[in-house]
N, C-alpha and C. Protein backbone atom coordinates (compact mmCIF):
# COMPACT_ATOMS: atom_id res chain seq x y z
N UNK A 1 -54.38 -13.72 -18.07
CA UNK A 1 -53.13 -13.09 -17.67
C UNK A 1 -53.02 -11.74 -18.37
N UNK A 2 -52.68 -10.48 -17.44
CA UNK A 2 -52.50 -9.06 -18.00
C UNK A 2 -50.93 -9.48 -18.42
N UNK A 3 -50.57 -9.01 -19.80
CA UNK A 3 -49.51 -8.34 -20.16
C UNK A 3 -49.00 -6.80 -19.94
N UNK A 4 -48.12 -6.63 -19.36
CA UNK A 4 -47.57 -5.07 -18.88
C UNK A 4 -46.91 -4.63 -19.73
N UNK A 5 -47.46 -4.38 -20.94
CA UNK A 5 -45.46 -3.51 -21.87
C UNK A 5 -45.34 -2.23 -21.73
N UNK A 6 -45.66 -1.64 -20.45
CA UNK A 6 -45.24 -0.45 -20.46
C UNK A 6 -43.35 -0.44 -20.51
N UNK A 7 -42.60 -1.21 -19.94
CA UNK A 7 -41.00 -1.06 -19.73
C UNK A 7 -40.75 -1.63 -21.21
N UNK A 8 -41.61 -2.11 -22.00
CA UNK A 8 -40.73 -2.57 -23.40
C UNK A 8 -41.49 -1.62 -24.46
N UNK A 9 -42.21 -0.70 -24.57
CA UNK A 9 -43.15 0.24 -25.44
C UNK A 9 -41.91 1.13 -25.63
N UNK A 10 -41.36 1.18 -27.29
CA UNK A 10 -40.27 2.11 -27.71
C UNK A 10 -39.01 1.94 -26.65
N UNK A 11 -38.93 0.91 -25.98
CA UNK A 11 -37.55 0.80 -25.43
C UNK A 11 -36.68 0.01 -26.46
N UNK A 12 -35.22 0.47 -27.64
CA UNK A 12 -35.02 -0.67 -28.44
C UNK A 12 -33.71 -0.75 -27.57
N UNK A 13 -33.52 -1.99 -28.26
CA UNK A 13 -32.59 -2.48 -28.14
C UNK A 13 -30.79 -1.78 -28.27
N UNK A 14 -29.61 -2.13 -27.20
CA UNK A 14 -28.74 -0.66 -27.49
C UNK A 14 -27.46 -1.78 -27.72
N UNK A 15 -26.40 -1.24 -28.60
CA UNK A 15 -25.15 -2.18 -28.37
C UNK A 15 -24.39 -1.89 -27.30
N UNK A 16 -23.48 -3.06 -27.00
CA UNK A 16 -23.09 -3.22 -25.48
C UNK A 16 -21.56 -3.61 -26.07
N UNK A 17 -20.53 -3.66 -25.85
CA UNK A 17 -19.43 -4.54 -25.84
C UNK A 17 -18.91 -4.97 -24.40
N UNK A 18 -18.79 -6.14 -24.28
CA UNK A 18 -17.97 -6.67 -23.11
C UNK A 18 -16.98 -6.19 -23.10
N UNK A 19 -16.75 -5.58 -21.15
CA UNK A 19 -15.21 -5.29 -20.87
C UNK A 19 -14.08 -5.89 -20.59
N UNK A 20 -14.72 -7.92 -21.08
CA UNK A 20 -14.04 -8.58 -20.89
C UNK A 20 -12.77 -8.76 -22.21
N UNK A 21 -14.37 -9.11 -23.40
CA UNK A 21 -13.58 -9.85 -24.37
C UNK A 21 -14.18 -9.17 -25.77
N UNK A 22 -14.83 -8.56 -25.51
CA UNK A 22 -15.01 -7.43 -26.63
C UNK A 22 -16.46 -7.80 -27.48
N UNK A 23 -16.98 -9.24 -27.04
CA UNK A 23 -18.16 -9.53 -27.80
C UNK A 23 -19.21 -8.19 -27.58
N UNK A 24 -19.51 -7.78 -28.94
CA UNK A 24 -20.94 -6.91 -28.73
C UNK A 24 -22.00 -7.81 -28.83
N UNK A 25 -23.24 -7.36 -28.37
CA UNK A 25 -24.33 -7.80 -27.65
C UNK A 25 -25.59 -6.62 -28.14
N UNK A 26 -26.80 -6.92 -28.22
CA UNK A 26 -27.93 -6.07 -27.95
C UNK A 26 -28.27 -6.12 -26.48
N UNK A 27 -28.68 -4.95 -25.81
CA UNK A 27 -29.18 -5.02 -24.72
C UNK A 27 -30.13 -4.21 -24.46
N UNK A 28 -31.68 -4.75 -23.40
CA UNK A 28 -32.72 -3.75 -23.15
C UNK A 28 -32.35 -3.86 -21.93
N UNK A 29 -32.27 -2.99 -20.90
CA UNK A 29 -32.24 -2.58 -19.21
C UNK A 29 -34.10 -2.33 -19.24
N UNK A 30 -34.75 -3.45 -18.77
CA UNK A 30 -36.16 -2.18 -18.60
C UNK A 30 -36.47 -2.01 -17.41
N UNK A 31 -36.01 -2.53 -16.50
CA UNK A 31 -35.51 -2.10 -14.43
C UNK A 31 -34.24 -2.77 -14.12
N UNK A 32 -33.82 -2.75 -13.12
CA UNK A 32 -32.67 -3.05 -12.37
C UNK A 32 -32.64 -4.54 -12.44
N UNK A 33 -34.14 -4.72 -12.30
CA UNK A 33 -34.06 -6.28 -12.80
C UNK A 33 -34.44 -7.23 -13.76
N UNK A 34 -34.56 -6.61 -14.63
CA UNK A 34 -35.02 -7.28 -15.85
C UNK A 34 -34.16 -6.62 -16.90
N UNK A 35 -33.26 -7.72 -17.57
CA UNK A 35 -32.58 -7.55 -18.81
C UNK A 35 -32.74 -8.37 -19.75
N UNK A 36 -32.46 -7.67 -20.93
CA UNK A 36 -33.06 -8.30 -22.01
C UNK A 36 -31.36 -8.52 -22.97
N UNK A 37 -30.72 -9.43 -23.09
CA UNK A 37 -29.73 -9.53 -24.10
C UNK A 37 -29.69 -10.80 -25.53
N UNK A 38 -29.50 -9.84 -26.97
CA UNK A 38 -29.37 -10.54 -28.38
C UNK A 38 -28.04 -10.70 -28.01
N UNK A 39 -28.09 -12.18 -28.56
CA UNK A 39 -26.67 -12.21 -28.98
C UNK A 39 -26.57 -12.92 -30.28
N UNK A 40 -25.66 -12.62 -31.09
CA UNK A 40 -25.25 -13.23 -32.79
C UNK A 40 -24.49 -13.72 -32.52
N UNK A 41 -24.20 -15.28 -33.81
CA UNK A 41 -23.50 -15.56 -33.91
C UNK A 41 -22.27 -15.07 -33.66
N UNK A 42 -21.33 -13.93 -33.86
CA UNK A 42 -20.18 -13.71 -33.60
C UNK A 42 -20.04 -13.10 -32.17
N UNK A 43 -20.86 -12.82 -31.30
CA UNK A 43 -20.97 -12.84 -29.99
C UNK A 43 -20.83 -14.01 -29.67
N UNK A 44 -21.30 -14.74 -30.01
CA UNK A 44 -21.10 -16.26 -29.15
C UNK A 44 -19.77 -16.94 -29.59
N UNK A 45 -19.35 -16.87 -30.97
CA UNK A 45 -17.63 -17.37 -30.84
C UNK A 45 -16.61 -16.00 -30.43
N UNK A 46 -17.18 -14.73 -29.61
CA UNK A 46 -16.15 -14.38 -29.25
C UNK A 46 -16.10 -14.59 -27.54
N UNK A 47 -17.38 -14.47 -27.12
CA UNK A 47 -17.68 -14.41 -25.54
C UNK A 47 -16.17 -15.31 -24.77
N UNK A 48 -15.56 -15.06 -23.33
CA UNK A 48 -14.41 -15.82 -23.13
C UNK A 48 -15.52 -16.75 -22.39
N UNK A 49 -16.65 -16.31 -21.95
CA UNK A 49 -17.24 -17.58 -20.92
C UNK A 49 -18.29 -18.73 -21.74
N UNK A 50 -19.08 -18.29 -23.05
CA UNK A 50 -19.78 -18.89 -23.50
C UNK A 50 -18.76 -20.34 -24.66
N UNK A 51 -19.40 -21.24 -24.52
CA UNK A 51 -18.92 -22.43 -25.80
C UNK A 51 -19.75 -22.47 -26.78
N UNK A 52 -19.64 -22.02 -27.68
CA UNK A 52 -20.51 -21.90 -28.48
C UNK A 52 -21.14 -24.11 -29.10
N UNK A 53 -20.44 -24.50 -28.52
CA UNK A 53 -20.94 -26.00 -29.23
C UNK A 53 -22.03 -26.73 -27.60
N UNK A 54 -21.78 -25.65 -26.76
CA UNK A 54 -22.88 -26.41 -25.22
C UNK A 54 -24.13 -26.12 -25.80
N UNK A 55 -24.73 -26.86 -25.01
CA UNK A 55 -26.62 -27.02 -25.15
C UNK A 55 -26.94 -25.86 -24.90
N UNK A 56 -26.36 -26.06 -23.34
CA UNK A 56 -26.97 -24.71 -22.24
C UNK A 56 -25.63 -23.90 -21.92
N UNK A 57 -26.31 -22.64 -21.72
CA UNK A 57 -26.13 -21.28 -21.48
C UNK A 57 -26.54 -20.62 -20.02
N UNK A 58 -25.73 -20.41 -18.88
CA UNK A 58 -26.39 -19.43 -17.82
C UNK A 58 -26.49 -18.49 -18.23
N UNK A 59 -25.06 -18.07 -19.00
CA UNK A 59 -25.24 -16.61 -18.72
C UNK A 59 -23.63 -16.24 -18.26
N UNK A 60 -23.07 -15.06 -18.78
CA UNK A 60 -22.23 -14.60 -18.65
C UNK A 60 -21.32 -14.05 -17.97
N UNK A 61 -20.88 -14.02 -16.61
CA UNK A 61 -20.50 -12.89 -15.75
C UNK A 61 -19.76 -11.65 -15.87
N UNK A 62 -19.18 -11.74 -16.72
CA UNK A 62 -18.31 -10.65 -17.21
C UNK A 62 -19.14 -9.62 -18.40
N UNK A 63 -20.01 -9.99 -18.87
CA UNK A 63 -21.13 -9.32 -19.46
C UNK A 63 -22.22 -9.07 -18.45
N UNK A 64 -22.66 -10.06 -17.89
CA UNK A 64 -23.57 -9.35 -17.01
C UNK A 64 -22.87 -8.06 -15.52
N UNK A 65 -21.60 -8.20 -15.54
CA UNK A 65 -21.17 -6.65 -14.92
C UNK A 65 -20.76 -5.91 -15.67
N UNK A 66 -20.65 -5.80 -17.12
CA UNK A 66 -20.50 -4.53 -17.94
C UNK A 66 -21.92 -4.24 -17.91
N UNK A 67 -22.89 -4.65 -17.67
CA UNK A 67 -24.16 -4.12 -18.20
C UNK A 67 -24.34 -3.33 -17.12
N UNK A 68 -24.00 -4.09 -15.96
CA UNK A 68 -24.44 -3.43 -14.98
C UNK A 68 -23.86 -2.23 -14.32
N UNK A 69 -22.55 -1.87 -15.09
CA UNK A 69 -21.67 -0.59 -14.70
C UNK A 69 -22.52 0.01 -16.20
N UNK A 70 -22.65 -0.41 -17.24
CA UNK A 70 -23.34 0.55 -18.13
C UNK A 70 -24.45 1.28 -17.84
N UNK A 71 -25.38 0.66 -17.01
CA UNK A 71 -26.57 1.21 -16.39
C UNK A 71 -26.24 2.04 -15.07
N UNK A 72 -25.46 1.81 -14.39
CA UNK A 72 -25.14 2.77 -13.07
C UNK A 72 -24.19 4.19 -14.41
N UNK A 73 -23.49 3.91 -14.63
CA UNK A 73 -23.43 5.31 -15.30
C UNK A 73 -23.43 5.55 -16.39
N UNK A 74 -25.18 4.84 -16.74
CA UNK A 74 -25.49 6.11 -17.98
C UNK A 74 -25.56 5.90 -19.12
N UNK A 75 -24.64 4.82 -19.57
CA UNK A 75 -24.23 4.60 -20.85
C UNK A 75 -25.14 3.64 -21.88
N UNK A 76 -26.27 2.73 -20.83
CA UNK A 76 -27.02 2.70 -21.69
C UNK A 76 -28.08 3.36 -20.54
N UNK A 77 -29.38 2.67 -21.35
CA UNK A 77 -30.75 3.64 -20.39
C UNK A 77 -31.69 2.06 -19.99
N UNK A 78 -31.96 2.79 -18.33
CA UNK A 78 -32.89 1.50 -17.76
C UNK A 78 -34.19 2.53 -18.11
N UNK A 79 -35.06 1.71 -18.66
CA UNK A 79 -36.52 2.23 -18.97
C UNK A 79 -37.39 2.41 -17.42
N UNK A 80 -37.27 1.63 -16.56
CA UNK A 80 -37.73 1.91 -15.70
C UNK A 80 -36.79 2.59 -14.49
N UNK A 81 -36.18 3.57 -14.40
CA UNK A 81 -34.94 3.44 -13.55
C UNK A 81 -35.04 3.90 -11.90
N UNK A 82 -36.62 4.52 -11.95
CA UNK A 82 -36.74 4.31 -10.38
C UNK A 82 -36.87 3.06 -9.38
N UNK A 83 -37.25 2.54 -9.97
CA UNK A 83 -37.66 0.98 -9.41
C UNK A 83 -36.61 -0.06 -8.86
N UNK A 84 -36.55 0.51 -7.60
CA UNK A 84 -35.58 -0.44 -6.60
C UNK A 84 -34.07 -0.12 -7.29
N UNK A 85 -33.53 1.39 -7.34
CA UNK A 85 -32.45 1.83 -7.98
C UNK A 85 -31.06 1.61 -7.31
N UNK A 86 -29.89 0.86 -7.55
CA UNK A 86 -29.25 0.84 -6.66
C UNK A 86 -28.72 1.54 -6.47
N UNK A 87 -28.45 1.47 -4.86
CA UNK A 87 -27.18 3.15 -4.40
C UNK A 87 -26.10 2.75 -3.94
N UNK A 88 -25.49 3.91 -3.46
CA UNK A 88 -24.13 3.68 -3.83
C UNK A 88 -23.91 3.00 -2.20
N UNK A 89 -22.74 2.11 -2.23
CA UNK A 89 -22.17 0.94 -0.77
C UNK A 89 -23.14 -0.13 -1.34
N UNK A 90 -24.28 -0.37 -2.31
CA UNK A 90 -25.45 -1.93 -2.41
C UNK A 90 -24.44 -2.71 -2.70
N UNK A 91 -24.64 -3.57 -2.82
CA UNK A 91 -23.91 -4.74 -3.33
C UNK A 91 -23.58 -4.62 -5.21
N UNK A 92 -22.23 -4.68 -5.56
CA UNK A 92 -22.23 -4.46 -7.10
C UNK A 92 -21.98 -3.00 -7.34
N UNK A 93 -22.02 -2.14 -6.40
CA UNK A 93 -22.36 -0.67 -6.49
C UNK A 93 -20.89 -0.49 -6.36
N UNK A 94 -20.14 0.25 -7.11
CA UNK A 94 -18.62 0.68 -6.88
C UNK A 94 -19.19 2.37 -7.14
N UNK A 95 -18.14 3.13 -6.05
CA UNK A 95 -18.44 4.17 -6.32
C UNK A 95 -18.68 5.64 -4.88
């Protein structure tokens, strides 16, 4: 199996805060579709969707659309950002 790190070579990690509930987060964007999120301890007892005492974890919705308005404008950086870029009317796309 080839490993590809060209989208993770010097891409670090950026802080994020939810526009829900204020948990900060690490986040890598390295395309439209691949995200990479740390979360600490105090991310996880602040998140409004995560329990911090469950097994399992999906995943956030209210974090995963701050990320995704962070990356449409700018605020953090997708390493790969040509790659299947969304435009504006896509689905998720406000604007």
């Amino acid at each position: 199996m080839r490993v590809d790190n060209r989208l993770t070579d010097g891409a670090p990690m950026e802080p994020l805060e939810c526009a829900r509930c204020a948990a900060q987060v690490l986040v890598r964007k390295s395309s439209w579709q691949q995200t990479s999120v740390q979360w600490n301890a105090r991310a996880v007892e602040t998140c409004a969707e995560r329990d911090p005492g469950a097994r399992y974890f999906r995943g956030c919705g209210s974090l995963r659309d701050t990320i995704r308005e962070a990356a449409l404008l700018g605020t953090i950086g997708v390493v790969d950002r040509d790659e299947d870029e969304p435009h504006p009317g896509s689905p998720g796309h406000e604007g």
